[in-house]
N, C-alpha and C. Protein backbone atom coordinates (compact mmCIF):
# COMPACT_ATOMS: atom_id res chain seq x y z
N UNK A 1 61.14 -30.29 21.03
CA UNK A 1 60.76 -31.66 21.27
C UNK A 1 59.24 -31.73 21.50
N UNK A 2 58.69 -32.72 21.02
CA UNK A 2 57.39 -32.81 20.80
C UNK A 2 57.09 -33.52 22.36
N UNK A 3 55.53 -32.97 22.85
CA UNK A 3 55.28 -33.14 24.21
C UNK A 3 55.01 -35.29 24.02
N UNK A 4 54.90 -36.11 24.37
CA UNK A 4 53.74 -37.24 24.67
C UNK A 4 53.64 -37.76 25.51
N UNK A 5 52.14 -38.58 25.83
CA UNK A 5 51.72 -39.17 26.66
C UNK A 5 52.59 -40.63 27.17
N UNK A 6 53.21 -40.45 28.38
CA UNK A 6 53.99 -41.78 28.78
C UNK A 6 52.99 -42.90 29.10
N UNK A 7 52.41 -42.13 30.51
CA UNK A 7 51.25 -43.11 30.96
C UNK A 7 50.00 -42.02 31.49
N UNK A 8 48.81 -42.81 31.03
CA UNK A 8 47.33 -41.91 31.99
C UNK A 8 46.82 -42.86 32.34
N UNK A 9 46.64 -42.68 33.66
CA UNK A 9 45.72 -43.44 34.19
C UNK A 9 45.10 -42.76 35.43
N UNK A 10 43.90 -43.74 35.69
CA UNK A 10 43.04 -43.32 36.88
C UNK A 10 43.77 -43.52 38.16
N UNK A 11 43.24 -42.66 39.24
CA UNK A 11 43.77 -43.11 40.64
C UNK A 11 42.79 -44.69 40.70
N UNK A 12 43.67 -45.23 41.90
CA UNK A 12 43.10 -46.67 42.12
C UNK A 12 41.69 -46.67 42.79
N UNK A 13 41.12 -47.69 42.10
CA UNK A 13 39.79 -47.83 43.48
C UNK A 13 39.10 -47.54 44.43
N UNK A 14 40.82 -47.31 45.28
CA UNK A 14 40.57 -47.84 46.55
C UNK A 14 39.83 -46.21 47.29
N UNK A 15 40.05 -45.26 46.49
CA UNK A 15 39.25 -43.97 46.83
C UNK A 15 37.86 -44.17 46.71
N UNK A 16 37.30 -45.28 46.31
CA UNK A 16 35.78 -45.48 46.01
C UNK A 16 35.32 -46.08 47.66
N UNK A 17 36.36 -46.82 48.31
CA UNK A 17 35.85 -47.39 49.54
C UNK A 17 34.88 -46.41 50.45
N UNK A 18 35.41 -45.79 50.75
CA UNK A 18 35.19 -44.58 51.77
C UNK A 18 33.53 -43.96 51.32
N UNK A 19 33.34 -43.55 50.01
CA UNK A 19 32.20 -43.14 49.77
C UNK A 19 31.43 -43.75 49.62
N UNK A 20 31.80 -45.26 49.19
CA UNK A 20 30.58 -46.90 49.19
C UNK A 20 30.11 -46.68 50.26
N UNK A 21 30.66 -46.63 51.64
CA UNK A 21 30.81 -47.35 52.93
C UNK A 21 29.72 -46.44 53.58
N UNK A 22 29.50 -45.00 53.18
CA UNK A 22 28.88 -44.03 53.75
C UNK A 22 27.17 -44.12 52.70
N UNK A 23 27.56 -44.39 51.54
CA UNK A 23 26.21 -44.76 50.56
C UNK A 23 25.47 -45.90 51.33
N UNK A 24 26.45 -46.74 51.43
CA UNK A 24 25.37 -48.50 51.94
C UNK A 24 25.15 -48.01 53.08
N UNK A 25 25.55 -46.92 54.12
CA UNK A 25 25.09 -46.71 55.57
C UNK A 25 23.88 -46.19 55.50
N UNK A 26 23.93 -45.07 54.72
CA UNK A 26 22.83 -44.26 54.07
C UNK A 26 21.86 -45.27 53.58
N UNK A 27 21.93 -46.04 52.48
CA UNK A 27 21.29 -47.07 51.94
C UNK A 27 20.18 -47.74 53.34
N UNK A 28 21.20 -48.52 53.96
CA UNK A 28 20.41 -49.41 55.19
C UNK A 28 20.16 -48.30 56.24
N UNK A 29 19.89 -47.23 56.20
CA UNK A 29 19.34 -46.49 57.34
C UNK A 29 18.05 -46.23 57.03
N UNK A 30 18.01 -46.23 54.91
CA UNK A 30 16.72 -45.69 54.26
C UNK A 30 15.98 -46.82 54.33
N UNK A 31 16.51 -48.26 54.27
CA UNK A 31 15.60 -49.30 54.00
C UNK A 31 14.66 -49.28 55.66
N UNK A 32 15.43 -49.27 56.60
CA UNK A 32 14.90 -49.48 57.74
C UNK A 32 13.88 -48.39 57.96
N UNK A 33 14.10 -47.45 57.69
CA UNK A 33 13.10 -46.44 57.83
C UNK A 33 12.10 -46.73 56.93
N UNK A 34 12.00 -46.55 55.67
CA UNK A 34 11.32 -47.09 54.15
C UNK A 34 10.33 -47.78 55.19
N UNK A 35 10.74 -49.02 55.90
CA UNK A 35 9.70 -50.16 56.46
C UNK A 35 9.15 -49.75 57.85
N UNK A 36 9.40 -48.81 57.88
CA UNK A 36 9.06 -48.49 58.71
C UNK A 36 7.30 -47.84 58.93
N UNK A 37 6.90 -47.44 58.07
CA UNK A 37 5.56 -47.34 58.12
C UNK A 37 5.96 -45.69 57.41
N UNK A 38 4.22 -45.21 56.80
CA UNK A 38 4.54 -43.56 57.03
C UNK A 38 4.44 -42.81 58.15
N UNK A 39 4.83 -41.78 58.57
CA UNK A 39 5.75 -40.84 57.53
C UNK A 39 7.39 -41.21 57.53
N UNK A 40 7.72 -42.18 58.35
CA UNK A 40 8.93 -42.64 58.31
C UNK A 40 9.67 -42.87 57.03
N UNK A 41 8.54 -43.99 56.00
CA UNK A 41 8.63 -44.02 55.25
C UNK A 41 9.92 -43.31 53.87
N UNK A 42 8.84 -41.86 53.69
CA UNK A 42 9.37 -40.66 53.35
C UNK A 42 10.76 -40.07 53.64
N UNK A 43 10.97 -40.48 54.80
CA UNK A 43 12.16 -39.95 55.38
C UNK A 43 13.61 -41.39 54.53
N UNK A 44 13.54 -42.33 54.43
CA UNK A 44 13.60 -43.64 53.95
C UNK A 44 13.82 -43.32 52.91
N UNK A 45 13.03 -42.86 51.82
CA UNK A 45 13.14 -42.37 50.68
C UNK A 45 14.18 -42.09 50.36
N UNK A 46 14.23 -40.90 50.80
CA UNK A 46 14.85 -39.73 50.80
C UNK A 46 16.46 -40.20 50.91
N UNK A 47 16.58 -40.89 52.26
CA UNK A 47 18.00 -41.65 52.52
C UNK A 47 18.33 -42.56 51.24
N UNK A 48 17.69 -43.29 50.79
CA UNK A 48 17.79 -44.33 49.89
C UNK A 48 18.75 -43.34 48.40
N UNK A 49 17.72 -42.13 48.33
CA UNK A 49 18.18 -41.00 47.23
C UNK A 49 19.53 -41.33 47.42
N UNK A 50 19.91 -40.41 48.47
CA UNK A 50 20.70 -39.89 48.92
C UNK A 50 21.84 -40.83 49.14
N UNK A 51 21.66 -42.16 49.37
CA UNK A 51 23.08 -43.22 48.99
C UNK A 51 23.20 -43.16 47.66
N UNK A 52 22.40 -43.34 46.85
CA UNK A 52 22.92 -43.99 45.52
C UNK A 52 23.56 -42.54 44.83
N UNK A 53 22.92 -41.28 45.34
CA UNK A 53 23.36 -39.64 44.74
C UNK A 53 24.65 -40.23 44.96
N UNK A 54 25.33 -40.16 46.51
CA UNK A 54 26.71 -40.41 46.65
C UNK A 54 27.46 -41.32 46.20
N UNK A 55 27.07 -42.29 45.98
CA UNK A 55 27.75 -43.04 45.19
C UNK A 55 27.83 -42.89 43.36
N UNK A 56 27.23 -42.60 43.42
CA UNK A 56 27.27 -42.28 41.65
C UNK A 56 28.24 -40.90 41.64
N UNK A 57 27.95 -39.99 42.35
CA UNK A 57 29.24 -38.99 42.31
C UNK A 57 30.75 -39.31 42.65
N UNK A 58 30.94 -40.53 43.83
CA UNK A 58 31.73 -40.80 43.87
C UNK A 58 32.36 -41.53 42.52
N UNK A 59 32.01 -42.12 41.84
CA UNK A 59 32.41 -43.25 40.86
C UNK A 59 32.58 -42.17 39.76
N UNK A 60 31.89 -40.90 39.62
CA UNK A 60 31.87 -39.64 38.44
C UNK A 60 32.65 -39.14 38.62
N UNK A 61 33.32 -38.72 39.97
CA UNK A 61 34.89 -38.13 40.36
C UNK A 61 36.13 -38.94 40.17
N UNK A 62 35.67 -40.32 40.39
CA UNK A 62 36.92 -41.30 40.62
C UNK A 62 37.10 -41.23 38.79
N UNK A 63 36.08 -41.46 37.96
CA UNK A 63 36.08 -41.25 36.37
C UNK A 63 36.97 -40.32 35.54
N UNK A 64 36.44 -39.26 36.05
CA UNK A 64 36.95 -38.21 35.72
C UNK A 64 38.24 -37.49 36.28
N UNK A 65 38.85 -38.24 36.84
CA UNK A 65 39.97 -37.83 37.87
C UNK A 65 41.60 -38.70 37.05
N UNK A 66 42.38 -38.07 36.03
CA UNK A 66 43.53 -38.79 35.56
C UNK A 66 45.08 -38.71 36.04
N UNK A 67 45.48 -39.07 36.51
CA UNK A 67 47.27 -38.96 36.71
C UNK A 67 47.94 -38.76 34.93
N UNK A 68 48.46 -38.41 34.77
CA UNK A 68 48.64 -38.36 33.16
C UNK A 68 50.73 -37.87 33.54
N UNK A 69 51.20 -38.71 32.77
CA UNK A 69 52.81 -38.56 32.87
C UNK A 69 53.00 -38.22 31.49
N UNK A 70 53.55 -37.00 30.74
CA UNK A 70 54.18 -36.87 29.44
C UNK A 70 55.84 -36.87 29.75
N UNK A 71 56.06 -36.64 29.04
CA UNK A 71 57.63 -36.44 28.28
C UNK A 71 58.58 -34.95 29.01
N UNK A 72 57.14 -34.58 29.53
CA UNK A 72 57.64 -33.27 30.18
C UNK A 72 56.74 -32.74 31.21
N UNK A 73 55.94 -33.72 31.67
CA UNK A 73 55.26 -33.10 33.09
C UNK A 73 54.82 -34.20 33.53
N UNK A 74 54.40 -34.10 34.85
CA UNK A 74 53.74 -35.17 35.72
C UNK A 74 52.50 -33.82 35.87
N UNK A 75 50.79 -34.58 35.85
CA UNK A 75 49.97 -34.25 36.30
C UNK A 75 48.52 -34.87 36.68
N UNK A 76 47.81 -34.27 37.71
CA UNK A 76 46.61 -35.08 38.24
C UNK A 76 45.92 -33.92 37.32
N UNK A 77 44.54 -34.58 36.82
CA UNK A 77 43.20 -33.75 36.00
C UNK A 77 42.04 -34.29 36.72
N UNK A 78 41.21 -32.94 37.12
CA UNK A 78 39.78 -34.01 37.29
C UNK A 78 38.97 -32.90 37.01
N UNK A 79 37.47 -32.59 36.99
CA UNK A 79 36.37 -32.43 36.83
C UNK A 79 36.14 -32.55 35.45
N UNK A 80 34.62 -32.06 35.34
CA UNK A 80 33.79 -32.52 34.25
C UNK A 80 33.83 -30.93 33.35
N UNK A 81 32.77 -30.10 34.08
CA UNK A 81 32.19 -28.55 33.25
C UNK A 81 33.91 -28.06 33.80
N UNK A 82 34.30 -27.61 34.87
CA UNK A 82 35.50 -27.18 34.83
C UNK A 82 36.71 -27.96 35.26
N UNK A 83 37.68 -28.30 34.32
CA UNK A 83 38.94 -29.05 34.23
C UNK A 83 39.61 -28.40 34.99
N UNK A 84 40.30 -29.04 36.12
CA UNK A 84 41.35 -28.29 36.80
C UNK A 84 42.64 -28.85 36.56
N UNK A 85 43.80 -28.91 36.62
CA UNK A 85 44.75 -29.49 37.11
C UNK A 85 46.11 -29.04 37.58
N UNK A 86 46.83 -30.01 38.76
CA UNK A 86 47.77 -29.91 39.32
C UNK A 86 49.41 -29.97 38.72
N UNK A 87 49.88 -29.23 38.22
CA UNK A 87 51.25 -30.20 37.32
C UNK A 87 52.72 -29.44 37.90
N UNK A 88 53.19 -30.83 37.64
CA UNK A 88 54.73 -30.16 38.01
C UNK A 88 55.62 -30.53 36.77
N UNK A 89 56.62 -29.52 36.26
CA UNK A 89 57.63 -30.23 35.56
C UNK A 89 58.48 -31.26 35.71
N UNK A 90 58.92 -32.27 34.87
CA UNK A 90 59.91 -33.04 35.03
C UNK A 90 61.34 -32.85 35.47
N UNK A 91 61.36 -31.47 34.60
CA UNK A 91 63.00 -30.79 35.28
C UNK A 91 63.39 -30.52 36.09
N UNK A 92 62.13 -29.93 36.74
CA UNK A 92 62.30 -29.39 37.90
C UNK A 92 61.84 -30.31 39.13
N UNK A 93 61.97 -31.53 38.50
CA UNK A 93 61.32 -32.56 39.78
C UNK A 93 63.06 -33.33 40.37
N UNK A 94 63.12 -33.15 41.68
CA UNK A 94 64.58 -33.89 42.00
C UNK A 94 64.58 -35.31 42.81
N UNK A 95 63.85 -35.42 43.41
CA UNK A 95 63.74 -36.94 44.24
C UNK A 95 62.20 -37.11 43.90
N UNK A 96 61.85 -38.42 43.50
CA UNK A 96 60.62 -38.76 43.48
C UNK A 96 60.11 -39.66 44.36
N UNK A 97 59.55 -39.45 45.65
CA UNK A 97 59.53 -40.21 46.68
C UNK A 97 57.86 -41.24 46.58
N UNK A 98 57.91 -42.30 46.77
CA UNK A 98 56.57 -43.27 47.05
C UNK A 98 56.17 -43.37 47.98
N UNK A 99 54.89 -43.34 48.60
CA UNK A 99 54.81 -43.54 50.03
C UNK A 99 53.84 -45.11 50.25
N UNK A 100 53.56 -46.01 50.62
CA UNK A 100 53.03 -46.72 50.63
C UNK A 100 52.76 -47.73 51.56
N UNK A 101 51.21 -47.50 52.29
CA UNK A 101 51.00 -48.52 53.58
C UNK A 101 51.18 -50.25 53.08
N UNK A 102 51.05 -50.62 53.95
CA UNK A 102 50.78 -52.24 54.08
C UNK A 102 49.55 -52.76 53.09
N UNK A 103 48.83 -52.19 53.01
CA UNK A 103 47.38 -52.23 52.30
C UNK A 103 48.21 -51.59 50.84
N UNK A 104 48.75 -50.62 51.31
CA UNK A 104 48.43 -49.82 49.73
C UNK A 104 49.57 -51.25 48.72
N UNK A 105 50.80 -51.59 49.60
CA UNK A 105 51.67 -52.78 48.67
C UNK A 105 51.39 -53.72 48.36
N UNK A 106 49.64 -54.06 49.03
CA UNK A 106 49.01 -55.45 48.76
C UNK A 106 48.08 -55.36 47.61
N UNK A 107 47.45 -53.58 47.48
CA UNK A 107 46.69 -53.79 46.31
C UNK A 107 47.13 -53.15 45.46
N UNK A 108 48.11 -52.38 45.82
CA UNK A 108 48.76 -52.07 44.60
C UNK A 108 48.66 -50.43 43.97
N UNK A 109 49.05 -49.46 44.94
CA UNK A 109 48.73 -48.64 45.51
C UNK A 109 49.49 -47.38 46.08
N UNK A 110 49.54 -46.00 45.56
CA UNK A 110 50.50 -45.53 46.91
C UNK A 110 50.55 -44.03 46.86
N UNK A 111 50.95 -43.22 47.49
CA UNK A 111 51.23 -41.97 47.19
C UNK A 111 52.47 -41.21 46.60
N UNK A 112 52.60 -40.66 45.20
CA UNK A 112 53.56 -40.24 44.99
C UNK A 112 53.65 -38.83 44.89
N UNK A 113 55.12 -38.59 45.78
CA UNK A 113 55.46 -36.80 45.55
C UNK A 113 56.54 -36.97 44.53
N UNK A 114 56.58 -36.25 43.94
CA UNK A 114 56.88 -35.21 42.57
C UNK A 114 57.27 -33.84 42.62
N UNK A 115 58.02 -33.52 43.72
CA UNK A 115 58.79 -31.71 43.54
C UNK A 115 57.02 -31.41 44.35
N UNK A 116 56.39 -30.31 44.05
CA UNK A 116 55.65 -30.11 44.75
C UNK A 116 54.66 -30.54 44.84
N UNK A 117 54.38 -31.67 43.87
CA UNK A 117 52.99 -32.50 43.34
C UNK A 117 53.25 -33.74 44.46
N UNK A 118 51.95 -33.89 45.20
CA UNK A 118 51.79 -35.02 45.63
C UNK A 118 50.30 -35.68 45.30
N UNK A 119 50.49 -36.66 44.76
CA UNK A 119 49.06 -37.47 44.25
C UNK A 119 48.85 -38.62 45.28
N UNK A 120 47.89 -38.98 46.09
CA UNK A 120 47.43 -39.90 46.44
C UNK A 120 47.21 -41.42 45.53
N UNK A 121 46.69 -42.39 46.47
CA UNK A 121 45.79 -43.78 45.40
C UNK A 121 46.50 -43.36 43.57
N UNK A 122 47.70 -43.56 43.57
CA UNK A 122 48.21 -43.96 42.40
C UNK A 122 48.20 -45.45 42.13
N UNK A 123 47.99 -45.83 41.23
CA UNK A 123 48.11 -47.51 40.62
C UNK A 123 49.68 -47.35 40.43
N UNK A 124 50.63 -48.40 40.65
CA UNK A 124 51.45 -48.79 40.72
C UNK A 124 52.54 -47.72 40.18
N UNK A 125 52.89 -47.16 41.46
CA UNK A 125 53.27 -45.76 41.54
C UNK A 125 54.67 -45.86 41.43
N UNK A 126 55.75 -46.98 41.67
CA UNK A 126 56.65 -47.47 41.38
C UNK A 126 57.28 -47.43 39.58
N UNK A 127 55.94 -48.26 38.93
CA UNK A 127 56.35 -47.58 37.34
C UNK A 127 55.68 -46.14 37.29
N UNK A 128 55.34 -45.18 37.60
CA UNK A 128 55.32 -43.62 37.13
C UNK A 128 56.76 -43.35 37.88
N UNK A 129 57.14 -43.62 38.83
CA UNK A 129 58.45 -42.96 39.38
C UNK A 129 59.76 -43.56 38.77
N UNK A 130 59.64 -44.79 38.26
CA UNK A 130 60.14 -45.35 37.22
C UNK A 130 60.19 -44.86 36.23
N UNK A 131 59.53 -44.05 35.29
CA UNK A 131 59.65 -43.38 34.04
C UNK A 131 59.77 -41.79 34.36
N UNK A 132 59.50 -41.16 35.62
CA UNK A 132 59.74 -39.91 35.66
C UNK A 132 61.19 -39.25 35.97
N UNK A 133 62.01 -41.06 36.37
CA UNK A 133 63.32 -40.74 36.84
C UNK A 133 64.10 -41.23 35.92
């Protein structure tokens, strides 16, 4: 039987919050300093770098990061120079459990285990457990 792609998709968003939140802190710590006169300045800079570095890596991980469901495996993929990934078989998968906060059912959101695979910030994790069962 020939392998194919059911569904790929990215984890949700909502993994981008967390690293925004620490960039814009970074961000407004650099501006305040930035105005601050020199050598403060410099230091300002530097912070300013240093939000937007994190955030652009964050958004390059969240990119590069796929849930991918075939015909015969559930798996998460992410990096760029080296591809890693997590996979479990379908056969060998027996209860597929969802986990999902208050937040995660409002945006749409959740964690699914898979036999020994557990993926976080899945997009509507209900249809992958839906087609894996």
């Amino acid at each position: 039987m020939d392998e194919h792609i059911r569904l790929d998709a990215r984890r949700h968003g909502i993994v981008l919050v967390a690293p925004f939140l620490r960039a814009s802190l970074l961000a407004l710590c650099g501006a305040a300093a930035f105005l601050g006169g020199w050598p403060i300045s410099a230091v300002g800079a530097a912070l300013l770098a240093i939000g937007a570095l994190t955030a652009t890596a964050a958004v390059w991980r969240w990119d590069r990061t796929r849930v991918v469901l075939t015909t015969e495996k559930l798996f998460v993929v992410h990096g760029f120079l080296r591809r890693e990934a997590a996979t479990v078989r379908l056969e060998r998968v027996g209860v597929v459990e969802i986990e999902q906060t208050l937040v995660g059912r409002l945006l749409g959101y959740g964690t699914l285990v898979a036999g020994d695979l557990e993926i976080s910030a899945v997009p509507e994790p209900a249809r992958f457990a839906e087609l894996i069962g």
